[in-house]
C-alpha atoms as a PDB file:
ATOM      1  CA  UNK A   1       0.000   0.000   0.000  1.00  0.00           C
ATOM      2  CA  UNK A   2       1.866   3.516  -0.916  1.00  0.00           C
ATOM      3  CA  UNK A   3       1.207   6.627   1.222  1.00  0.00           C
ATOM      4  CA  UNK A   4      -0.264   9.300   0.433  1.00  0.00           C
ATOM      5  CA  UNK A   5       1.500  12.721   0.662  1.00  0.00           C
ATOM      6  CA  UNK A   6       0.730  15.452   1.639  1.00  0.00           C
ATOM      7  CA  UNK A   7       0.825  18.724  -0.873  1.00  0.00           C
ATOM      8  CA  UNK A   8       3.348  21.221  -0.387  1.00  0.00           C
ATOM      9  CA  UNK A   9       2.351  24.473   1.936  1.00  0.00           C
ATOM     10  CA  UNK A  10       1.478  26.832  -0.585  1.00  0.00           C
ATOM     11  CA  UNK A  11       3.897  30.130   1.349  1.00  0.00           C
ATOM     12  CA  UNK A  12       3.939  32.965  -0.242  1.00  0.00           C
ATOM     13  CA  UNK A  13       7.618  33.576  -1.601  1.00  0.00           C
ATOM     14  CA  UNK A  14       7.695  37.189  -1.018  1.00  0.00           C
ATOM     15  CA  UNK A  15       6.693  37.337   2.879  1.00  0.00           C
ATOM     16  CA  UNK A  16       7.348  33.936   3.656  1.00  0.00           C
ATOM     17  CA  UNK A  17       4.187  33.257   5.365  1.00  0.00           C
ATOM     18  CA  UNK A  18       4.466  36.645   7.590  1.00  0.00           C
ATOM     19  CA  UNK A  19       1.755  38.377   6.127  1.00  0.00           C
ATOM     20  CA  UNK A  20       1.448  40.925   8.574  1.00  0.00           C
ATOM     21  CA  UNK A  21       3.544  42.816  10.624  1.00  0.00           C
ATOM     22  CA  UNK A  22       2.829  45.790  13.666  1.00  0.00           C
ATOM     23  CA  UNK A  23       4.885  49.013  12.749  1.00  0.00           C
ATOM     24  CA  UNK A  24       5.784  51.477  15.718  1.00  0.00           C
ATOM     25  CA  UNK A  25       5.326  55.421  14.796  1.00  0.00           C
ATOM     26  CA  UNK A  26       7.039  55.986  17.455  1.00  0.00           C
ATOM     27  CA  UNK A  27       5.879  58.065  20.819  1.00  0.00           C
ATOM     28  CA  UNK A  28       3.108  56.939  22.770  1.00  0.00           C
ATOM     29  CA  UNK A  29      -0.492  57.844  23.595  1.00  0.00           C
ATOM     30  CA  UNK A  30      -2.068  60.066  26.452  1.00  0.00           C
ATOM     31  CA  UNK A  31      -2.911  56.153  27.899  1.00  0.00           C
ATOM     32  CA  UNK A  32       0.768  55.110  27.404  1.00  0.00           C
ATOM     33  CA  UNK A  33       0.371  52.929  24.552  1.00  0.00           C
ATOM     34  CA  UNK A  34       2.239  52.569  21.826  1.00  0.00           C
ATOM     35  CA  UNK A  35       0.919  54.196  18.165  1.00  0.00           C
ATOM     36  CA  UNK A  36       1.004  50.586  15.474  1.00  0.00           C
ATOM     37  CA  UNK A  37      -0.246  50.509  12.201  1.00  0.00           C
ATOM     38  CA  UNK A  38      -0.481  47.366  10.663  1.00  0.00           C
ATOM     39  CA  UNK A  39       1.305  46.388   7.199  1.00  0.00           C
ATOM     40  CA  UNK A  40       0.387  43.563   5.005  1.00  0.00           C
ATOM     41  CA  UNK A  41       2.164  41.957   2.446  1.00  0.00           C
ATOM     42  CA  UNK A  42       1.178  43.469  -1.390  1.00  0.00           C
ATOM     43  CA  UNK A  43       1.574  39.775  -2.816  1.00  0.00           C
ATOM     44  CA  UNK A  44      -0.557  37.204  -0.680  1.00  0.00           C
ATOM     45  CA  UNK A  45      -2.659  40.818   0.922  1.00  0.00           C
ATOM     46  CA  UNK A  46      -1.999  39.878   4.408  1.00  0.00           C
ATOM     47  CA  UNK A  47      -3.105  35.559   4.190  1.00  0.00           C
ATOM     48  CA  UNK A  48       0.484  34.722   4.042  1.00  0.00           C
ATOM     49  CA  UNK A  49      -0.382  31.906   1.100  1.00  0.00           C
ATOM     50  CA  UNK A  50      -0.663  32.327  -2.309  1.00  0.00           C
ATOM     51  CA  UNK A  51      -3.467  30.850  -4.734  1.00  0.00           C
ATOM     52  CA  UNK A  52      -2.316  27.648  -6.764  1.00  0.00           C
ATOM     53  CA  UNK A  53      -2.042  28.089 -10.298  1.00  0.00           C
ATOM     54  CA  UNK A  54      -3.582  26.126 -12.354  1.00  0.00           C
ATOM     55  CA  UNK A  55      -2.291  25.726 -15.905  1.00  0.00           C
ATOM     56  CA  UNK A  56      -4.934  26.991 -18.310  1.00  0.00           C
ATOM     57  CA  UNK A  57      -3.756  24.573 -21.125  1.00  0.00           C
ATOM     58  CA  UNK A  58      -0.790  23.555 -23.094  1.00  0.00           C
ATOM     59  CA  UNK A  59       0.254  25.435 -25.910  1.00  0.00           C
ATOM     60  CA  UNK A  60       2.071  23.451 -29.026  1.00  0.00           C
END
């Protein structure tokens, strides 16, 4: 009987599955807290996969 494998994780190349990431602006709020924004990757828009491509057919 063979095993069956698993597919490959489908990580996006350009983040490397870190989609997202807190940036400080630096200083803090009248409550103390730090001021984040959040930046997501442009490829993969923050999922931290990409979509698998499928071939749309075969040219001669």
């Amino acid at each position: 009987m063979t095993h069956r494998t698993t597919p490959p994780p489908r990580i996006c190349p350009d983040c490397d599955g870190h989609a997202s990431a807190a940036i400080t602006l630096g200083g803090r709020d009248r409550h103390g807290h730090l001021r984040t924004i959040t930046a997501h990757c442009p490829a993969c828009h923050g999922i931290g996969t990409r979509p698998i491509r499928t071939q749309e057919g075969a040219r001669a």
